[in-house]
Protein backbone atom coordinates (compact mmCIF):
# COMPACT_ATOMS: atom_id res chain seq x y z
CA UNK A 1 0.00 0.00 0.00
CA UNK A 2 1.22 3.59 -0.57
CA UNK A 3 0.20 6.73 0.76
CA UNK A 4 1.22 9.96 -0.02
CA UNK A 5 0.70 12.45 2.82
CA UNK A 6 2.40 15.98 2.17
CA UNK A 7 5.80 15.74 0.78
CA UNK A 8 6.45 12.22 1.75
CA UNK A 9 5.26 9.04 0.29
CA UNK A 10 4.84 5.81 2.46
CA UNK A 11 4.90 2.35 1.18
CA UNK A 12 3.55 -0.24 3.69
CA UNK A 13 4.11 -3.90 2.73
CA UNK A 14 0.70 -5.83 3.41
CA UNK A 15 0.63 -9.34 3.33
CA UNK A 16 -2.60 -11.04 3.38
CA UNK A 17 -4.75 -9.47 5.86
CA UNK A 18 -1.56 -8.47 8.30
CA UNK A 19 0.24 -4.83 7.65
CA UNK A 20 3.92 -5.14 8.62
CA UNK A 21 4.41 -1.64 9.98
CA UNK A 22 7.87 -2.25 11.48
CA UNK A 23 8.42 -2.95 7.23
CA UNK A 24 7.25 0.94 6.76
CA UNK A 25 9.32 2.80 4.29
CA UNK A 26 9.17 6.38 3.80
CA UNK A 27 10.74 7.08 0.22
CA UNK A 28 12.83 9.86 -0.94
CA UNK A 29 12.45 11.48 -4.00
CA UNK A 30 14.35 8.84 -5.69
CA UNK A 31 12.83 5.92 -3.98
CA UNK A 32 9.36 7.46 -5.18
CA UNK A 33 11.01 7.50 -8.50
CA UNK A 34 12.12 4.19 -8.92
CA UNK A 35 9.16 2.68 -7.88
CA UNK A 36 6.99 4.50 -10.08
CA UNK A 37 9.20 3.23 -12.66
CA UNK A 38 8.56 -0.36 -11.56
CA UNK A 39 5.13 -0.90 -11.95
CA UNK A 40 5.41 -2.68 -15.01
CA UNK A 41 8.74 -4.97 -15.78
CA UNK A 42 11.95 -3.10 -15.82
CA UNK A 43 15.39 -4.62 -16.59
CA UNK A 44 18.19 -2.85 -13.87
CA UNK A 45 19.47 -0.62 -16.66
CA UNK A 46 16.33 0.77 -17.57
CA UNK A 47 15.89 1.43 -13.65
CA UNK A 48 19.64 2.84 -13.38
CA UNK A 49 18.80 5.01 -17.08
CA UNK A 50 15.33 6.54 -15.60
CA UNK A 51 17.22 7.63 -12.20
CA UNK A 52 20.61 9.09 -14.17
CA UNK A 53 17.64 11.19 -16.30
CA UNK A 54 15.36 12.67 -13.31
CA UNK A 55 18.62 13.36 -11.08
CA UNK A 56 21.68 14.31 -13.33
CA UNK A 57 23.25 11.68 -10.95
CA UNK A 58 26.22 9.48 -12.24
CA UNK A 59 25.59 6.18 -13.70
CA UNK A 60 27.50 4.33 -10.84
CA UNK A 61 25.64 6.59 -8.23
CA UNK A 62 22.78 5.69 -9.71
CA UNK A 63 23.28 1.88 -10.04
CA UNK A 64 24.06 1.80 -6.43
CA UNK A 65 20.92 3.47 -5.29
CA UNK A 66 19.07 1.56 -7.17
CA UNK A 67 20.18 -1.79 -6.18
CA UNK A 68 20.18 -1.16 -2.48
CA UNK A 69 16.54 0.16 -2.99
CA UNK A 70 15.65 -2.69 -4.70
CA UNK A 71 17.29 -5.26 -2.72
CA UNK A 72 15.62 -3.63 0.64
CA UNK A 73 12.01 -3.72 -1.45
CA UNK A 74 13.16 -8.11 -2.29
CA UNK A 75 13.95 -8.25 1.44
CA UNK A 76 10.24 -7.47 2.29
CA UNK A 77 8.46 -9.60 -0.16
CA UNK A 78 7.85 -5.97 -2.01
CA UNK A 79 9.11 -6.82 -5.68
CA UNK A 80 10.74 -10.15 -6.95
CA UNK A 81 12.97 -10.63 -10.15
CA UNK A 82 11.57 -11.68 -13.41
């Protein structure tokens, strides 16, 4: 579930009927960016190319944010690899 209250956005992993609050994240802008991005099936690089476009951020900056994010969102059941 995500919420967007104010400036911040909050994505709450639900599973079943049970909400895993201690699981909150509160995204930055380029959390909210990336997973925008992956709501339909993204390779890494296309990930990596939409971040390095919306933040004039280096490519290796980028790839680094991204993975972390991502591997933090496989962590709590949030996205899974294709």
């Amino acid at each position: 579930m995500t919420r967007k209250i104010a400036d911040e956005v909050f994505l709450v992993p639900v599973k079943g009927e049970l909400a895993h609050i201690q699981r909150m994240f509160v995204l930055n802008a380029v959390g909210e960016c990336i997973w925008d991005y992956i709501g339909e099936p993204r390779t890494r690089e296309q990930i990596v190319g939409a971040v390095v476009s919306a933040f004039e951020v280096e490519e290796a900056v980028a790839g680094m944010d991204v993975e972390e994010f991502l591997e933090n969102l496989r962590t709590a059941g949030l996205v899974e690899e294709l």
